[in-house]
ModelCIF file with pLDDT and N, C-alpha, C, O atoms, coordinates in Angstrom:
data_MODEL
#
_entry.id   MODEL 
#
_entity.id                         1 
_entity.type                       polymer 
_entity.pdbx_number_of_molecules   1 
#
_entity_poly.entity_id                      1 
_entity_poly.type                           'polypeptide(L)' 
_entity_poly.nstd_linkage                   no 
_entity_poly.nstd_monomer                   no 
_entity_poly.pdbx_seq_one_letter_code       
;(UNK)(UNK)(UNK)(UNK)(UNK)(UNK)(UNK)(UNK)(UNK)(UNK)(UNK)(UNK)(UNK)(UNK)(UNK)(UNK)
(UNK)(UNK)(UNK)(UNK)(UNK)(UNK)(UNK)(UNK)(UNK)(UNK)(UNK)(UNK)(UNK)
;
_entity_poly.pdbx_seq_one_letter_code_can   XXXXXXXXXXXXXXXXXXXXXXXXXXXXX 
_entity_poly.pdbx_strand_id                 A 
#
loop_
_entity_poly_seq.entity_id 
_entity_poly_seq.num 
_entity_poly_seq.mon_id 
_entity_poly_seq.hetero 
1 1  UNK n 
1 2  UNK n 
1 3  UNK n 
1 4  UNK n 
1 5  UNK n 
1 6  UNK n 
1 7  UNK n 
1 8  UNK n 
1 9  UNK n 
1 10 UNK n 
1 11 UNK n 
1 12 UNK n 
1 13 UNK n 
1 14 UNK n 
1 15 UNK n 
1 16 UNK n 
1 17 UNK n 
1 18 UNK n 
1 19 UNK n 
1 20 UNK n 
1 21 UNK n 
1 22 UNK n 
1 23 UNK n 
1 24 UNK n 
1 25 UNK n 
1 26 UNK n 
1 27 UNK n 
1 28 UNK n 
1 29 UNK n 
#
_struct_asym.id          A 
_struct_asym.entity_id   1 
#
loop_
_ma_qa_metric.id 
_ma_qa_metric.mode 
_ma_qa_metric.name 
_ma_qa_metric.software_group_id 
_ma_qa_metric.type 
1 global pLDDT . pLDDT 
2 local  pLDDT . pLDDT 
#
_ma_qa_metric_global.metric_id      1 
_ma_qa_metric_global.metric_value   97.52 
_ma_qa_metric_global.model_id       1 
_ma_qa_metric_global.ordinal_id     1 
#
loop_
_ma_qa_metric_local.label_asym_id 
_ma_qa_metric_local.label_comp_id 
_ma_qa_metric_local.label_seq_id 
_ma_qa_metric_local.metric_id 
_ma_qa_metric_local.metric_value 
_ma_qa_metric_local.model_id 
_ma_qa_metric_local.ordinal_id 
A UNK 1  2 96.00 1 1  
A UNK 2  2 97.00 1 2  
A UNK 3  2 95.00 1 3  
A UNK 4  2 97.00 1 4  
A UNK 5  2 97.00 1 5  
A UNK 6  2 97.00 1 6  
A UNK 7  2 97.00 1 7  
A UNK 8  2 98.00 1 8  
A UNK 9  2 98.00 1 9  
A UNK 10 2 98.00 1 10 
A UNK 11 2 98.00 1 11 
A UNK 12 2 98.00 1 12 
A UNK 13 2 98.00 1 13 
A UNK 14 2 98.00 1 14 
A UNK 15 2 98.00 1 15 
A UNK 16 2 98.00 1 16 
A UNK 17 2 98.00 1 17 
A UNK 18 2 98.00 1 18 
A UNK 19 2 98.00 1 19 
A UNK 20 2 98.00 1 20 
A UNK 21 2 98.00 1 21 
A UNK 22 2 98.00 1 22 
A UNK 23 2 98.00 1 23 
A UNK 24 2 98.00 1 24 
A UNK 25 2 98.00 1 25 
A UNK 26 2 98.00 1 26 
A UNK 27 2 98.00 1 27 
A UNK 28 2 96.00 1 28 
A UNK 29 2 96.00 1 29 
#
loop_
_atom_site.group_PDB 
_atom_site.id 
_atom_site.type_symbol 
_atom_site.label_atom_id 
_atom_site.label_alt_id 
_atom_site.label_comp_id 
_atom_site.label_asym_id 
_atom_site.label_entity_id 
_atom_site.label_seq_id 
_atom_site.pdbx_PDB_ins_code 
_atom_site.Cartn_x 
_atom_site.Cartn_y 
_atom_site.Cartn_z 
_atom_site.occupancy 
_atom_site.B_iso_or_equiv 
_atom_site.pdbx_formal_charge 
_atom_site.auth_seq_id 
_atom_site.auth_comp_id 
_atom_site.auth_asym_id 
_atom_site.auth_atom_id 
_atom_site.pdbx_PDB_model_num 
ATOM 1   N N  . UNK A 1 1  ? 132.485 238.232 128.097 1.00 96.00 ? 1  UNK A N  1 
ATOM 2   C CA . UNK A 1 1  ? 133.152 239.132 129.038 1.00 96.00 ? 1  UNK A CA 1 
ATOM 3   C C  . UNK A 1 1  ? 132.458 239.006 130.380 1.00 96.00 ? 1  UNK A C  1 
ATOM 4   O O  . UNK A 1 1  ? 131.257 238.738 130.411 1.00 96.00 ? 1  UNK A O  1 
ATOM 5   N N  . UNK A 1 2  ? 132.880 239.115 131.048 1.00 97.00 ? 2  UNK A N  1 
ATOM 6   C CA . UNK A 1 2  ? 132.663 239.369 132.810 1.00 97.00 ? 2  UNK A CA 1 
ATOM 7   C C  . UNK A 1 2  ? 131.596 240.366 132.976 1.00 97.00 ? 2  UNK A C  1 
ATOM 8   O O  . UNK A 1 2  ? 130.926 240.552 133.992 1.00 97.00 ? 2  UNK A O  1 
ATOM 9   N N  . UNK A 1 3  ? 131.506 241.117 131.608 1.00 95.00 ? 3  UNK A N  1 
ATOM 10  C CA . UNK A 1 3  ? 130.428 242.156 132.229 1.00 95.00 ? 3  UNK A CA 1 
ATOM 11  C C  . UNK A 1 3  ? 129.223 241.915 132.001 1.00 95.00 ? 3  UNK A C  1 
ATOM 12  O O  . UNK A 1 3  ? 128.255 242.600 132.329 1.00 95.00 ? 3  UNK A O  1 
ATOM 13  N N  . UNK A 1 4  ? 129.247 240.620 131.250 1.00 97.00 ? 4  UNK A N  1 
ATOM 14  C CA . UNK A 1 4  ? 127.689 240.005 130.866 1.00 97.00 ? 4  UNK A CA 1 
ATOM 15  C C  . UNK A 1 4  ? 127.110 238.996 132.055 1.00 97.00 ? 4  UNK A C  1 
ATOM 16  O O  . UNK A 1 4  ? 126.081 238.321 132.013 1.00 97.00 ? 4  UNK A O  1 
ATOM 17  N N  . UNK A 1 5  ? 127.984 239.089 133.018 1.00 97.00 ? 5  UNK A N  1 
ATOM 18  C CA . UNK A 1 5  ? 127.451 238.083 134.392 1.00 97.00 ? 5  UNK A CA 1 
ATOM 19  C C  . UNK A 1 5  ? 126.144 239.001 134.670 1.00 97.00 ? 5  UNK A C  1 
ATOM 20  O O  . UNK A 1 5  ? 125.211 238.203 134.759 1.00 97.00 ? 5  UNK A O  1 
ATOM 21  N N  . UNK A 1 6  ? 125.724 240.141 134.824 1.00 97.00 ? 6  UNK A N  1 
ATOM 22  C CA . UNK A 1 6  ? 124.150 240.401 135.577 1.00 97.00 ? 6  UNK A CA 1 
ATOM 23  C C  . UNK A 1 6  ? 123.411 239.765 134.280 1.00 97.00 ? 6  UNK A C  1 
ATOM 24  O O  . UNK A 1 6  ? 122.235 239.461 134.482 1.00 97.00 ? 6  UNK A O  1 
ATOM 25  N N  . UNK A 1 7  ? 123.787 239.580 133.313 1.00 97.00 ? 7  UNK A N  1 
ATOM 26  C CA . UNK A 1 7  ? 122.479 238.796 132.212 1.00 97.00 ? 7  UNK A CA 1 
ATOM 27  C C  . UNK A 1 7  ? 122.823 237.366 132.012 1.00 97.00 ? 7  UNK A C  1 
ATOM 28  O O  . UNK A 1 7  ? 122.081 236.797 131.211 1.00 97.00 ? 7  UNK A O  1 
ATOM 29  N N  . UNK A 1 8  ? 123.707 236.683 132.510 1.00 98.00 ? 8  UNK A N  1 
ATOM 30  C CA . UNK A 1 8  ? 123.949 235.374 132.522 1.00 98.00 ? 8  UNK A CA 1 
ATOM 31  C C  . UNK A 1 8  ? 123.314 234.787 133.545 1.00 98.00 ? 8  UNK A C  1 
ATOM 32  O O  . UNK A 1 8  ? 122.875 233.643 133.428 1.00 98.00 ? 8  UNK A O  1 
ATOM 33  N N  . UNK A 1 9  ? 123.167 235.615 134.865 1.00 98.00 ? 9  UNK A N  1 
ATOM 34  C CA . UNK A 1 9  ? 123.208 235.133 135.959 1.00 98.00 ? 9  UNK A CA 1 
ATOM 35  C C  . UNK A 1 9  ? 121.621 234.579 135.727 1.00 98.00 ? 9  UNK A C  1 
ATOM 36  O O  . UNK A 1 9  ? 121.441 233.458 136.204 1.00 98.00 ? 9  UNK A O  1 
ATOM 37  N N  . UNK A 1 10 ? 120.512 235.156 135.107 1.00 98.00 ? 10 UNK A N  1 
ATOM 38  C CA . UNK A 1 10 ? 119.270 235.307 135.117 1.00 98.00 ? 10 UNK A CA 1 
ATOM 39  C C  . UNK A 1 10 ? 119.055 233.530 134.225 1.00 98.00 ? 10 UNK A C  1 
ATOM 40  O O  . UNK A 1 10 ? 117.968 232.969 134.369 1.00 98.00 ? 10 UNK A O  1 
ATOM 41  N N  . UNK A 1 11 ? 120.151 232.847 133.391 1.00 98.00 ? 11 UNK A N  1 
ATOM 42  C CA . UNK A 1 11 ? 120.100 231.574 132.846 1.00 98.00 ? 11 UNK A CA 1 
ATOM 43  C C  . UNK A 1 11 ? 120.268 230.822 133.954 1.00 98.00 ? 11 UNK A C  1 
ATOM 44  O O  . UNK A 1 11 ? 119.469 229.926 134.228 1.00 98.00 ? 11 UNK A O  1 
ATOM 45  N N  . UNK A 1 12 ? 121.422 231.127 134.783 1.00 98.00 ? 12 UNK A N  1 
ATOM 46  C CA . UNK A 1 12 ? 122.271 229.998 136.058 1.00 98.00 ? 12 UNK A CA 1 
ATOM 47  C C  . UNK A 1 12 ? 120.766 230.110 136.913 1.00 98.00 ? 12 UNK A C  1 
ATOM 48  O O  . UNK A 1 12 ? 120.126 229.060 136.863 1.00 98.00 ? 12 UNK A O  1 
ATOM 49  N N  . UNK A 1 13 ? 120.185 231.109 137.603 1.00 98.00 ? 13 UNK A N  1 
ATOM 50  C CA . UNK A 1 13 ? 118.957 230.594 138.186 1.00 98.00 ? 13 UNK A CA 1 
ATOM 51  C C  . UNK A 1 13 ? 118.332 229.898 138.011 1.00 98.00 ? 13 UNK A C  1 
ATOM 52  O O  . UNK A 1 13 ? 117.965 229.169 138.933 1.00 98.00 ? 13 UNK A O  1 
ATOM 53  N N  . UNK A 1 14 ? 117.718 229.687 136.330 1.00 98.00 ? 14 UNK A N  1 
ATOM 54  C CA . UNK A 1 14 ? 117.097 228.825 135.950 1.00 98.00 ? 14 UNK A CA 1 
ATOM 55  C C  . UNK A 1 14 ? 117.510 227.641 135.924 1.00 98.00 ? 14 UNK A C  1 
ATOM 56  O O  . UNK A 1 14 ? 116.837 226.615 136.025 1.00 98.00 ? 14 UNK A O  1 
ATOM 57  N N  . UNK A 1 15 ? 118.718 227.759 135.777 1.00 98.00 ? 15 UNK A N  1 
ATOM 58  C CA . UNK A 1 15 ? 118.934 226.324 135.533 1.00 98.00 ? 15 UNK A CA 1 
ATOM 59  C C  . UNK A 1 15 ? 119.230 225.178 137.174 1.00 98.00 ? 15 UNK A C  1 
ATOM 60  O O  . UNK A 1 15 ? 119.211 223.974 137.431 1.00 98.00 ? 15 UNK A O  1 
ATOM 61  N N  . UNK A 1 16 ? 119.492 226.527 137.946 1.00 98.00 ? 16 UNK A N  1 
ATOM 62  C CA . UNK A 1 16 ? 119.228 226.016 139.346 1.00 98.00 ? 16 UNK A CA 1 
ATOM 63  C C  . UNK A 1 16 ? 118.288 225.515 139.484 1.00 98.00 ? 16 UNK A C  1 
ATOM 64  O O  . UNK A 1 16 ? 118.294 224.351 139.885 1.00 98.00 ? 16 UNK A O  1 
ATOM 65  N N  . UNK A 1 17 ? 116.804 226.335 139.146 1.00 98.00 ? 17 UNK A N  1 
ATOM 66  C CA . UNK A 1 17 ? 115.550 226.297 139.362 1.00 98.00 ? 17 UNK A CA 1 
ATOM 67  C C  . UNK A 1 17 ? 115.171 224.517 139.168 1.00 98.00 ? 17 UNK A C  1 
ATOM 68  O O  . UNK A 1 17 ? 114.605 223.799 139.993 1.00 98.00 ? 17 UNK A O  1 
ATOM 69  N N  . UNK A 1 18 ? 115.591 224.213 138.072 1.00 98.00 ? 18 UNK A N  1 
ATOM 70  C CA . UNK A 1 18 ? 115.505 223.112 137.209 1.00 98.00 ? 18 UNK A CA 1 
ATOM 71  C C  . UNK A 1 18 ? 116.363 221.924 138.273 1.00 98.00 ? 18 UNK A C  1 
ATOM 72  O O  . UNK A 1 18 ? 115.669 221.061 138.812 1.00 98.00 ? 18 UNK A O  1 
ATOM 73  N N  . UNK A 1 19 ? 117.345 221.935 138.438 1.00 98.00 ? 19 UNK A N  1 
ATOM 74  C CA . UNK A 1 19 ? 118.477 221.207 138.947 1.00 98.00 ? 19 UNK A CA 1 
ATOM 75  C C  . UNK A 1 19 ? 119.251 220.763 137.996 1.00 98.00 ? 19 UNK A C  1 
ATOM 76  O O  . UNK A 1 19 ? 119.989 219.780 138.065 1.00 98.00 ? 19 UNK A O  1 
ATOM 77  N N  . UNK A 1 20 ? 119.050 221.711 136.798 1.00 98.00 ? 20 UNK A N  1 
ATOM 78  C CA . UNK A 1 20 ? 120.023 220.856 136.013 1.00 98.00 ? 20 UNK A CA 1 
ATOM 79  C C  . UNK A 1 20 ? 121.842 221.374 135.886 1.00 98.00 ? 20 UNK A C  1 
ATOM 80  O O  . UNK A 1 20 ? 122.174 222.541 135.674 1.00 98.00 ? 20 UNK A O  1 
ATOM 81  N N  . UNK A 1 21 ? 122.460 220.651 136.000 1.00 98.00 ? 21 UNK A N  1 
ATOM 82  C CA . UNK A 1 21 ? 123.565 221.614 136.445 1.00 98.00 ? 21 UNK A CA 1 
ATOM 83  C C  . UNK A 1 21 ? 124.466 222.131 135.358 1.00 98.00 ? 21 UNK A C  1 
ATOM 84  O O  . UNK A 1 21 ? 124.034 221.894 134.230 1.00 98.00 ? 21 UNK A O  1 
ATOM 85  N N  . UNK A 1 22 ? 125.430 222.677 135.402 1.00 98.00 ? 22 UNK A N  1 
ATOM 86  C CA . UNK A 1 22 ? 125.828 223.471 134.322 1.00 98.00 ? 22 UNK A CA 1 
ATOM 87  C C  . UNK A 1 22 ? 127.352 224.333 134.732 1.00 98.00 ? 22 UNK A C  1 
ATOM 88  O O  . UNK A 1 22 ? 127.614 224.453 135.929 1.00 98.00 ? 22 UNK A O  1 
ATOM 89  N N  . UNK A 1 23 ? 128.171 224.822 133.848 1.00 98.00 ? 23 UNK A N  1 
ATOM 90  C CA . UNK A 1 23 ? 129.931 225.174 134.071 1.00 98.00 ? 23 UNK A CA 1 
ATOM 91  C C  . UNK A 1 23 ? 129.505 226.335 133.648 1.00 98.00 ? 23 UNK A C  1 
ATOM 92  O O  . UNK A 1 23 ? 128.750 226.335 132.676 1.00 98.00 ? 23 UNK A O  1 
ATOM 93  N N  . UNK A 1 24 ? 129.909 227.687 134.316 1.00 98.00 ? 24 UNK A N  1 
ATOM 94  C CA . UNK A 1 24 ? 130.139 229.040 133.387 1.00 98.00 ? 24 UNK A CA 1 
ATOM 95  C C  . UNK A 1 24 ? 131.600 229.127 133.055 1.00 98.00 ? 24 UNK A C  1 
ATOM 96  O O  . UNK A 1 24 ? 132.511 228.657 133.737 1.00 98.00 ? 24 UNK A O  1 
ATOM 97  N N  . UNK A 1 25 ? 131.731 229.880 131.764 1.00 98.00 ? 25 UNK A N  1 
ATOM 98  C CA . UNK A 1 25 ? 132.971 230.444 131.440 1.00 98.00 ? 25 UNK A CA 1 
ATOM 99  C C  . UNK A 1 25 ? 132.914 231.938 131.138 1.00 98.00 ? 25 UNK A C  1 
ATOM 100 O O  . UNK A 1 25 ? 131.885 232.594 131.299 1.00 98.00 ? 25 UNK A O  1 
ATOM 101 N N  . UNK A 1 26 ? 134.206 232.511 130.638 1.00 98.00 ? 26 UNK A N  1 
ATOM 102 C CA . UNK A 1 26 ? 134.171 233.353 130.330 1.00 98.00 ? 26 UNK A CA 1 
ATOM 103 C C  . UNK A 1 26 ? 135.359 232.741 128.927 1.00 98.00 ? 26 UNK A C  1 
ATOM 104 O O  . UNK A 1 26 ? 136.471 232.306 129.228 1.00 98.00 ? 26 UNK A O  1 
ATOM 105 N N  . UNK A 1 27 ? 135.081 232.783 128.063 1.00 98.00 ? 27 UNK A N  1 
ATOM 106 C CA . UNK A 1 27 ? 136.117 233.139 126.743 1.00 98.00 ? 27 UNK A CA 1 
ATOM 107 C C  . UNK A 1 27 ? 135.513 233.850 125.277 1.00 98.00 ? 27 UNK A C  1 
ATOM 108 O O  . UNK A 1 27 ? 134.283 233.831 125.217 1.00 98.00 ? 27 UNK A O  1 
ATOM 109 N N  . UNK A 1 28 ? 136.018 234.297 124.427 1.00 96.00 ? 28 UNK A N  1 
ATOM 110 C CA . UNK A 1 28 ? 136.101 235.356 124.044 1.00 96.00 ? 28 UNK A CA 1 
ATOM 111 C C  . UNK A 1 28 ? 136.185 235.040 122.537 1.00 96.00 ? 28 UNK A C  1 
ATOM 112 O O  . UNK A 1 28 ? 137.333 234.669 122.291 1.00 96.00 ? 28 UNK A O  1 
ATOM 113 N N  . UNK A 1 29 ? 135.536 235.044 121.614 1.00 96.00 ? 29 UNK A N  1 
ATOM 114 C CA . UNK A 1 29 ? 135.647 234.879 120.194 1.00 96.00 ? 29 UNK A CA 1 
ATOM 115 C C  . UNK A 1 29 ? 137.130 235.479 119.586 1.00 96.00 ? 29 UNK A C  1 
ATOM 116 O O  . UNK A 1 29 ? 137.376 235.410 118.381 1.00 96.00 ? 29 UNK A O  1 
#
């Protein structure tokens, strides 16, 4: 869900941090 972006966001930094790059989604079991 969309509402888990403030605790996702804390992975996408890292993985900025890193340069490694990476796709977010949102879908849904």
């Amino acid at each position: 869900s969309d509402s888990d972006l403030p605790v996702v966001e804390k992975a996408m930094k890292t993985l900025d941090d890193y340069g490694v790059p990476y796709e977010v989604h949102v879908f849904s079991a």
